[in-house]
PDB file of N, CA and C in Angstrom:
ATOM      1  N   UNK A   1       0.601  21.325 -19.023  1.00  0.00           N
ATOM      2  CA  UNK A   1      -0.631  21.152 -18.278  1.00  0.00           C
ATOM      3  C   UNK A   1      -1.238  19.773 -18.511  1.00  0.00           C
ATOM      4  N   UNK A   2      -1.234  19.873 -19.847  1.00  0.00           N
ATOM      5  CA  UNK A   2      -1.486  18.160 -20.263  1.00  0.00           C
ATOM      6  C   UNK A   2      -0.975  17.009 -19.336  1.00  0.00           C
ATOM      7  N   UNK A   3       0.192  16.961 -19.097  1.00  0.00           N
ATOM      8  CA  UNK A   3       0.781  15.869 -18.706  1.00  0.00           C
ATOM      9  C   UNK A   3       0.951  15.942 -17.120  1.00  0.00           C
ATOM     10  N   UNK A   4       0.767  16.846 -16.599  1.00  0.00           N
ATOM     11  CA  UNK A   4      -0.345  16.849 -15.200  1.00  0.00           C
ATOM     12  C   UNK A   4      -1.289  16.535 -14.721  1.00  0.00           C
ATOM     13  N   UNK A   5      -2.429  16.172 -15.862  1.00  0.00           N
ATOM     14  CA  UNK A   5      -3.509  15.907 -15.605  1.00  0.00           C
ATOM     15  C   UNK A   5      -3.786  14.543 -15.873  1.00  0.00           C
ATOM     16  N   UNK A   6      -2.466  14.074 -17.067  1.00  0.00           N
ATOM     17  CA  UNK A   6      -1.982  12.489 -17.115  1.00  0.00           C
ATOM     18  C   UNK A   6      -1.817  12.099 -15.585  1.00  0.00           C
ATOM     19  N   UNK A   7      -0.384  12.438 -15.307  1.00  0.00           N
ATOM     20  CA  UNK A   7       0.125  12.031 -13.566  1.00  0.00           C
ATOM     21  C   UNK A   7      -1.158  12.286 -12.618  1.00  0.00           C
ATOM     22  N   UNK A   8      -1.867  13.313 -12.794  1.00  0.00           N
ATOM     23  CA  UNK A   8      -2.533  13.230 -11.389  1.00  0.00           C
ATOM     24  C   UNK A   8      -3.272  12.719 -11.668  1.00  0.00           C
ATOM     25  N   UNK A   9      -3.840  11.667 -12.358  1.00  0.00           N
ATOM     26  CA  UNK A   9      -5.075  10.892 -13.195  1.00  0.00           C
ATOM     27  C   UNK A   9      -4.577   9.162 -12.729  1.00  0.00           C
ATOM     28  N   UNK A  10      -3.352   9.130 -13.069  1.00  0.00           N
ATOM     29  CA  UNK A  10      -2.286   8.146 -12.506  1.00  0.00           C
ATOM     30  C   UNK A  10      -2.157   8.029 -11.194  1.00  0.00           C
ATOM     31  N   UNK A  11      -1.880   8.611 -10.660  1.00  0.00           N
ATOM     32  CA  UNK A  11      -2.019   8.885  -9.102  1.00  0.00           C
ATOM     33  C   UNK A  11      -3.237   8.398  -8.294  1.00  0.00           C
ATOM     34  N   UNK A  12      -4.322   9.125  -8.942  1.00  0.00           N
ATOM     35  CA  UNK A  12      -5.362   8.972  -8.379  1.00  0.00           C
ATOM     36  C   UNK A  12      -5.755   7.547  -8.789  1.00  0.00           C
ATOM     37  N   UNK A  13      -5.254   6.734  -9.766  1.00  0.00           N
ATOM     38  CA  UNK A  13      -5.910   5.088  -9.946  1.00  0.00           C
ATOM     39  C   UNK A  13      -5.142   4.509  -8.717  1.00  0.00           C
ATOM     40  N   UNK A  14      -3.295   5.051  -8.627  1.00  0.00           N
ATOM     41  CA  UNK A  14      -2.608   4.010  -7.765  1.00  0.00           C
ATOM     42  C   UNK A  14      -3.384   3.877  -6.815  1.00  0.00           C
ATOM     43  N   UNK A  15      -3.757   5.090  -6.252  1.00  0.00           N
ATOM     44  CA  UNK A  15      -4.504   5.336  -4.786  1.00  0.00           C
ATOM     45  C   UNK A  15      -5.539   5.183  -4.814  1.00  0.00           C
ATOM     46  N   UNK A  16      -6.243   4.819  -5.651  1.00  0.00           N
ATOM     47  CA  UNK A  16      -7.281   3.846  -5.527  1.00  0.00           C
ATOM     48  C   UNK A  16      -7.154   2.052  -5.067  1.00  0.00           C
ATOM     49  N   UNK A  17      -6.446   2.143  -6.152  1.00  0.00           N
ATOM     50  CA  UNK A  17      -5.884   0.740  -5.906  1.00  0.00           C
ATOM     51  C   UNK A  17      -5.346  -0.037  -4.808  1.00  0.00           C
ATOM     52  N   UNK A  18      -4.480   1.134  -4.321  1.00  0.00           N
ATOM     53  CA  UNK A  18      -4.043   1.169  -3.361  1.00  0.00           C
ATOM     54  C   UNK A  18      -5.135   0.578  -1.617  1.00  0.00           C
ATOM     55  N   UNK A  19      -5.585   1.682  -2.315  1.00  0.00           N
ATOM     56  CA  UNK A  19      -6.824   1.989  -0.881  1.00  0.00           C
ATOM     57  C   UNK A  19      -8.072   0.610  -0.081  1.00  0.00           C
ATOM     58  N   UNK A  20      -7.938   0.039  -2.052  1.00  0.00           N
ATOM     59  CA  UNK A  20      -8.917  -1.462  -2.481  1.00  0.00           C
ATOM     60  C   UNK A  20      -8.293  -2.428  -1.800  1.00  0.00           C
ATOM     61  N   UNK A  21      -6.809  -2.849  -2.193  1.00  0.00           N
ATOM     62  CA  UNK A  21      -6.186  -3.221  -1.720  1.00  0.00           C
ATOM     63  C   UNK A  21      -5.907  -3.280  -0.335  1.00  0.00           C
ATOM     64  N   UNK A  22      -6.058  -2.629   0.431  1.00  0.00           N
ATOM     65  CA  UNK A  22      -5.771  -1.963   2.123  1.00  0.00           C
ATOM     66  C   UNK A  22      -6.908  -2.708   2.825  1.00  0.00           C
ATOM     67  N   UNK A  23      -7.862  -2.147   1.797  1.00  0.00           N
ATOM     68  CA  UNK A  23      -9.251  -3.096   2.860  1.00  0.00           C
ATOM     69  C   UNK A  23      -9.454  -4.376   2.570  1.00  0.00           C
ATOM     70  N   UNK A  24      -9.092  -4.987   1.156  1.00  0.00           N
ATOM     71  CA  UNK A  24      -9.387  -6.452   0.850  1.00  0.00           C
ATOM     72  C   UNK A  24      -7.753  -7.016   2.525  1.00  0.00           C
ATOM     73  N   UNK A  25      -6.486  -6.544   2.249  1.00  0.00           N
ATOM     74  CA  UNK A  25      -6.011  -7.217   3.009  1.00  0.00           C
ATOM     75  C   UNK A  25      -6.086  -7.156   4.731  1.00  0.00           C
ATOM     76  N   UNK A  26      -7.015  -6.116   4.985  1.00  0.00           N
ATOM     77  CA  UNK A  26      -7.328  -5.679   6.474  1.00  0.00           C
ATOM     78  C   UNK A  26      -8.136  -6.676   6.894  1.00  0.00           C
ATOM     79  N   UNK A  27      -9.366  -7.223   5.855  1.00  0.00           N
ATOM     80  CA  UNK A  27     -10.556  -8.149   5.835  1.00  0.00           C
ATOM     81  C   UNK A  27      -9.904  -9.436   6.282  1.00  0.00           C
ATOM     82  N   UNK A  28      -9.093  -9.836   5.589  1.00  0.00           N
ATOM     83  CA  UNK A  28      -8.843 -11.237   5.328  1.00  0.00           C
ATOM     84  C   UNK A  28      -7.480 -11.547   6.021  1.00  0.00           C
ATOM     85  N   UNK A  29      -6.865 -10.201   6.793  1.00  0.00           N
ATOM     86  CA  UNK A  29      -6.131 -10.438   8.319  1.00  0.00           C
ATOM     87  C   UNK A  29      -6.731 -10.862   9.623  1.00  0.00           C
ATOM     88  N   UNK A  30      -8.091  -9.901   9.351  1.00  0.00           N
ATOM     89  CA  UNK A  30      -8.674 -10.643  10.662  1.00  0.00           C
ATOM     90  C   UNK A  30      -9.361 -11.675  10.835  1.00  0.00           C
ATOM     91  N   UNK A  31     -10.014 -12.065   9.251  1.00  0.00           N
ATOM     92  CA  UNK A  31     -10.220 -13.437   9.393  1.00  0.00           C
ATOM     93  C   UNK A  31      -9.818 -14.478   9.349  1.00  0.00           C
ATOM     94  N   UNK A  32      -8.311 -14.403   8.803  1.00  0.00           N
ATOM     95  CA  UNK A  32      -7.465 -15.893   8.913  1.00  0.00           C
ATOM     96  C   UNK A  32      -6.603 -15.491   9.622  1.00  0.00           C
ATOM     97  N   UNK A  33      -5.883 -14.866  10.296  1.00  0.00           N
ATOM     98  CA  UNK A  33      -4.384 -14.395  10.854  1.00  0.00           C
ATOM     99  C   UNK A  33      -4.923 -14.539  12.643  1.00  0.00           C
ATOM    100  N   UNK A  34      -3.988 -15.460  12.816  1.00  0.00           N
ATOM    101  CA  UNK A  34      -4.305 -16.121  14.550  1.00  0.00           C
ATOM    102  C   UNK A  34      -3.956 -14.911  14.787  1.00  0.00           C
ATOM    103  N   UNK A  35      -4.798 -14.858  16.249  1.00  0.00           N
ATOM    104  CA  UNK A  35      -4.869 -13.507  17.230  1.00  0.00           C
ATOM    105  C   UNK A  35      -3.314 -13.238  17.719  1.00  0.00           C
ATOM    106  N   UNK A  36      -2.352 -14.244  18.186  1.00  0.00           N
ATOM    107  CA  UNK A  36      -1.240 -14.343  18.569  1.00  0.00           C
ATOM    108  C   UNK A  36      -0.153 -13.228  17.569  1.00  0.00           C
ATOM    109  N   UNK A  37      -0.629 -13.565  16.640  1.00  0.00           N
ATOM    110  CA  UNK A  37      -0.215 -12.532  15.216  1.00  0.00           C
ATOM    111  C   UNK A  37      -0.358 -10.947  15.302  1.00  0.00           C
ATOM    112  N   UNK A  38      -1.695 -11.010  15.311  1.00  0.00           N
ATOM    113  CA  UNK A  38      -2.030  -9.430  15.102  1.00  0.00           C
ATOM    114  C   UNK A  38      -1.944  -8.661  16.465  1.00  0.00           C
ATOM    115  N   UNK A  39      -1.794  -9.585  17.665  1.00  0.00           N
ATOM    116  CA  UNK A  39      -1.644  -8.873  18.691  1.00  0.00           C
ATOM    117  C   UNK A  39      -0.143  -8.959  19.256  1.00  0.00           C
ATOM    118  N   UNK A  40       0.447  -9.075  18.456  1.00  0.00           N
ATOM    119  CA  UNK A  40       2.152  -9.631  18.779  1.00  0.00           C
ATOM    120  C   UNK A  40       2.672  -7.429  19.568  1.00  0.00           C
ATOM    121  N   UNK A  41       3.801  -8.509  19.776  1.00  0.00           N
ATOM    122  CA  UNK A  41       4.416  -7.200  20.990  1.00  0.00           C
ATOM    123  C   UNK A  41       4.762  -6.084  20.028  1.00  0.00           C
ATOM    124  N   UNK A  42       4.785  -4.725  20.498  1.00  0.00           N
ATOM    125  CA  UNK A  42       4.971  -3.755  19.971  1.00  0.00           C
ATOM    126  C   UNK A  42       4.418  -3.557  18.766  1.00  0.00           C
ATOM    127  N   UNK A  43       3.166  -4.022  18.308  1.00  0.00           N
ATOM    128  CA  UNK A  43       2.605  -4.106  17.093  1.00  0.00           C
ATOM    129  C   UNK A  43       2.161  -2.504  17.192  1.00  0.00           C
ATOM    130  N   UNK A  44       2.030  -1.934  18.106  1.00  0.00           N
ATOM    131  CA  UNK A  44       1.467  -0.257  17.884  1.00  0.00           C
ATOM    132  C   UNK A  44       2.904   0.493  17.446  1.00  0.00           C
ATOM    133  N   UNK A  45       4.032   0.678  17.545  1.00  0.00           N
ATOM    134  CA  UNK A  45       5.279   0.950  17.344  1.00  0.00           C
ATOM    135  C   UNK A  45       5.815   0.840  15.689  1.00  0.00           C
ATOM    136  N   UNK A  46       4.788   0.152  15.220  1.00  0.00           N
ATOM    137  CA  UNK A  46       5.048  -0.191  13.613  1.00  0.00           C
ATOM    138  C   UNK A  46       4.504   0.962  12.867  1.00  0.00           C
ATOM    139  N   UNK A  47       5.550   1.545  12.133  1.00  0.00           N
ATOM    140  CA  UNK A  47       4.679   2.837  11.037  1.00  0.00           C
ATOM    141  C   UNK A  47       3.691   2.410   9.736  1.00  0.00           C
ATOM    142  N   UNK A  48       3.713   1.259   9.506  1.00  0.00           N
ATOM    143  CA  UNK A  48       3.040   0.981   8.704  1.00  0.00           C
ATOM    144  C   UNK A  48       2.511  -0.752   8.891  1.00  0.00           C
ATOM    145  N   UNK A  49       1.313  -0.398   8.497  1.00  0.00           N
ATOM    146  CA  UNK A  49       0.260  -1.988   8.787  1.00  0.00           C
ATOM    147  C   UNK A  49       0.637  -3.038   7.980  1.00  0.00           C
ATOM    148  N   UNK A  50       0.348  -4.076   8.154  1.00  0.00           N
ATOM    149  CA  UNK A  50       0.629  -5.219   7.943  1.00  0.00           C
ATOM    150  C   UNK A  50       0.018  -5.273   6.234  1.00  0.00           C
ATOM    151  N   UNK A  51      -1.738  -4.771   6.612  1.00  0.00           N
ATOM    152  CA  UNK A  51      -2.145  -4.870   5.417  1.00  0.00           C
ATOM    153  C   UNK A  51      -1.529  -3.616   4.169  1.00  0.00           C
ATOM    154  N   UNK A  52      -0.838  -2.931   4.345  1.00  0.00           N
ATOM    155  CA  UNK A  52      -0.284  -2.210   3.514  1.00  0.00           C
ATOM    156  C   UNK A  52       0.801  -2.360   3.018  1.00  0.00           C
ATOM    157  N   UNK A  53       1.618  -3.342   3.606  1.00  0.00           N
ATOM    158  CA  UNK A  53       2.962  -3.807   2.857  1.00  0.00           C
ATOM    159  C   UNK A  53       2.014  -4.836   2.015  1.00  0.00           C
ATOM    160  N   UNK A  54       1.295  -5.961   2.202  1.00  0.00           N
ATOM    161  CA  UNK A  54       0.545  -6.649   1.719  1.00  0.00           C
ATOM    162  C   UNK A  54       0.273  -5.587  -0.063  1.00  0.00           C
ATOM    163  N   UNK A  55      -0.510  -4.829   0.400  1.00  0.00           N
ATOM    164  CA  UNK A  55      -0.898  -4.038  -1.122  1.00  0.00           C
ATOM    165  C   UNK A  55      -0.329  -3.456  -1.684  1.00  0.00           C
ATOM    166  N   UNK A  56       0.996  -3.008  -1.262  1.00  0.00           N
ATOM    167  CA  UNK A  56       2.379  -2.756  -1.976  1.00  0.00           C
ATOM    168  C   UNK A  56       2.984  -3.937  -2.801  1.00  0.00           C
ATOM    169  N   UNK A  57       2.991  -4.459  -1.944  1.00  0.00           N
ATOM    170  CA  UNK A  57       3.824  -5.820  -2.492  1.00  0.00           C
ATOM    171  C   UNK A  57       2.920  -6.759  -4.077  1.00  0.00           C
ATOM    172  N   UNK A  58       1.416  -6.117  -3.767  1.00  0.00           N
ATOM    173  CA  UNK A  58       0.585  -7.008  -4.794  1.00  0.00           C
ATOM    174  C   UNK A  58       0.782  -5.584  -6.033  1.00  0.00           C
ATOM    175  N   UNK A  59       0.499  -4.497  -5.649  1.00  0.00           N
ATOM    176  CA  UNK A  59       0.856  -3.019  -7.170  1.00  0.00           C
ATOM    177  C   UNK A  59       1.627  -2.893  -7.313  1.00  0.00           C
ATOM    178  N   UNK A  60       3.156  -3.495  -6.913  1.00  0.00           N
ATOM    179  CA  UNK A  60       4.304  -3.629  -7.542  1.00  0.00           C
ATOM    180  C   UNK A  60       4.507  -4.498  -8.577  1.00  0.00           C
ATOM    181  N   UNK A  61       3.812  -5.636  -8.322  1.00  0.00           N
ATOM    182  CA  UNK A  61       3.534  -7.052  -9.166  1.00  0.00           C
ATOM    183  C   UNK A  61       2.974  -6.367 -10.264  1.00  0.00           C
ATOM    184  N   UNK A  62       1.855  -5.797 -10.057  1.00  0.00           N
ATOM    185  CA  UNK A  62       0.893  -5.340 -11.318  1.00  0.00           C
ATOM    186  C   UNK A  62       1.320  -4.238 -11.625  1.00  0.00           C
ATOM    187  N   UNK A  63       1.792  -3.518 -11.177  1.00  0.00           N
ATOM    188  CA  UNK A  63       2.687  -2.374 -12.136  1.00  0.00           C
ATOM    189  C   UNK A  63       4.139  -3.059 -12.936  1.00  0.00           C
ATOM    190  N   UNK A  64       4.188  -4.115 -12.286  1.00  0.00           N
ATOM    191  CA  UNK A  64       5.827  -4.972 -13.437  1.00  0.00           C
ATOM    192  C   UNK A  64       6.565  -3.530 -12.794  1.00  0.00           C
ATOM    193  N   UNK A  65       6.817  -3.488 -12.067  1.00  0.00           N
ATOM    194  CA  UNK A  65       8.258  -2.681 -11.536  1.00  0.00           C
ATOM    195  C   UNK A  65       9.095  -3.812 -10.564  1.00  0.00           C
ATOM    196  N   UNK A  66      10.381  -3.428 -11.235  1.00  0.00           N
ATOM    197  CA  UNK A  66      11.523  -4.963 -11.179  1.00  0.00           C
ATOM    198  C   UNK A  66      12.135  -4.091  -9.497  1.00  0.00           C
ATOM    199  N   UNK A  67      12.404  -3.369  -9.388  1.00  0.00           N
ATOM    200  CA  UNK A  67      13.260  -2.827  -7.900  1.00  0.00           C
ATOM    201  C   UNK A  67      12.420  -2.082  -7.251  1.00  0.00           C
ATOM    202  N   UNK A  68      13.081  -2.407  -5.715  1.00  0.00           N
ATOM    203  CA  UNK A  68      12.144  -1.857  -4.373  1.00  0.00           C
ATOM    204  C   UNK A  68      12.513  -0.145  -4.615  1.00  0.00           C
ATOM    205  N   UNK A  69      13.636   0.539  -5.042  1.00  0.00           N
ATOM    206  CA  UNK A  69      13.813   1.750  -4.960  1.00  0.00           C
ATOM    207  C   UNK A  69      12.757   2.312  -5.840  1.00  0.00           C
ATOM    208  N   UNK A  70      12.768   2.029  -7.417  1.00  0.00           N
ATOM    209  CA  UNK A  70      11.815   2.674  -8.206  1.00  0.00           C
ATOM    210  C   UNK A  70      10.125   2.608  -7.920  1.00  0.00           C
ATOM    211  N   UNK A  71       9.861   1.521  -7.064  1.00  0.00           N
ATOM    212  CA  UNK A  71       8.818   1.431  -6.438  1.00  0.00           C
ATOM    213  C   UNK A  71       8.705   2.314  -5.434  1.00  0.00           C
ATOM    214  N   UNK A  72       9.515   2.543  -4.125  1.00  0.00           N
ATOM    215  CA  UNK A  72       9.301   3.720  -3.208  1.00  0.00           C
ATOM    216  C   UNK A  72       9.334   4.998  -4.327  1.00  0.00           C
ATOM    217  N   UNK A  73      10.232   5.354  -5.099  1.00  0.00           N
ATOM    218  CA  UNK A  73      10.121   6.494  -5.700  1.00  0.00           C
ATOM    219  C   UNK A  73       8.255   7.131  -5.757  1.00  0.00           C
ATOM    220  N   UNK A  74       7.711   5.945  -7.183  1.00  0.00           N
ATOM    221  CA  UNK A  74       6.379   6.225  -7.372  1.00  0.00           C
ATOM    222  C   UNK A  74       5.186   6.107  -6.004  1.00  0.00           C
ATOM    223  N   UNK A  75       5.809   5.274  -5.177  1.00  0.00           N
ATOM    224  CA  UNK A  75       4.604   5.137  -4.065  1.00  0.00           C
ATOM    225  C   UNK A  75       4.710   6.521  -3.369  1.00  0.00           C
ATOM    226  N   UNK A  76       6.223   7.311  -3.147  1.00  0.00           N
ATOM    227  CA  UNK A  76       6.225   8.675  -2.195  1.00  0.00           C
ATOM    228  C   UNK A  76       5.311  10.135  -3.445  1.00  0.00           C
ATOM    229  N   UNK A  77       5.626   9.816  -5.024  1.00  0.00           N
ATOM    230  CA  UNK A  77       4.740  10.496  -5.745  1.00  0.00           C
ATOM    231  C   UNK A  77       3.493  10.849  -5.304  1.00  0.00           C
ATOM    232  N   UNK A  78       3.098   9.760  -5.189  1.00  0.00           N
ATOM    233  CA  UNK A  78       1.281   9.068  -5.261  1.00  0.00           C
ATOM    234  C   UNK A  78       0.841   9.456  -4.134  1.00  0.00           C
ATOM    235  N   UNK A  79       1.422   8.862  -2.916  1.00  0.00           N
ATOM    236  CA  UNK A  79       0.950   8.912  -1.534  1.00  0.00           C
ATOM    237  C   UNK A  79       2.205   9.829  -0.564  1.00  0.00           C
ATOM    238  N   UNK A  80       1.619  11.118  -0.923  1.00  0.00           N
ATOM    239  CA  UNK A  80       3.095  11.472   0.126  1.00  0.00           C
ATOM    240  C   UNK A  80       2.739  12.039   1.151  1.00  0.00           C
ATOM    241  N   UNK A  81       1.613  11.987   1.688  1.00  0.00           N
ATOM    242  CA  UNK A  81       1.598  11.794   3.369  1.00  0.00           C
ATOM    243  C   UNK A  81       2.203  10.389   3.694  1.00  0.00           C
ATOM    244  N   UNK A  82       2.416   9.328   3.097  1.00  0.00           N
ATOM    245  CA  UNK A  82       2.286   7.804   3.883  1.00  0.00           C
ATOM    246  C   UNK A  82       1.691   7.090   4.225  1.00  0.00           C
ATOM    247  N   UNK A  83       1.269   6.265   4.930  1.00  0.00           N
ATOM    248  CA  UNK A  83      -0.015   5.598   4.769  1.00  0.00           C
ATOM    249  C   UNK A  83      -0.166   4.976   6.529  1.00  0.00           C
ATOM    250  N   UNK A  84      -0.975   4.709   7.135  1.00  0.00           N
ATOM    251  CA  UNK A  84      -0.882   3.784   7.984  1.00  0.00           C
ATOM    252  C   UNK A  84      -2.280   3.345   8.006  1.00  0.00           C
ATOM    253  N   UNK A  85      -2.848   2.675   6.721  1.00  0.00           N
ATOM    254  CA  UNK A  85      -4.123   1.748   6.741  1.00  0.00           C
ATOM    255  C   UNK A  85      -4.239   0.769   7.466  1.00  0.00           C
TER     256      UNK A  85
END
């Protein structure tokens, strides 16, 4: 029971972090990222936002996890609906 309440304690920081992350890079897409960019073709067709690979890519850094697999592992833990922030 203990170590459930570790993980889901864990969980709940990634996805925080996560979430912080989502809006700092949503902010600062629309204010520097030319319109040509964010309105590019088939941009609705994408399962996941721009700013969310963005905050993946920065809690991988800060978690020090060396491979993209062990990283999807913990991100499908954490967030397993998926995300489309």
């Amino acid at each position: 029971m203990l170590s459930y309440l570790k993980i889901n304690n864990n969980a709940q920081t990634f996805q925080e972090l996560f979430s912080q992350y989502c809006l700092l890079f949503d902010k600062l897409i629309k204010k520097y990222v030319p319109i040509r960019y964010r309105d590019r073709r088939n941009i609705e067709h994408t399962k996941i936002s721009d700013a969310s690979i963005m905050a993946m890519m920065c809690l991988k850094a800060q978690y020090r996890i060396s491979s993209w697999i062990s990283f999807y592992r913990l991100f499908k833990l954490t967030l397993p609906n998926g995300t489309n922030a």
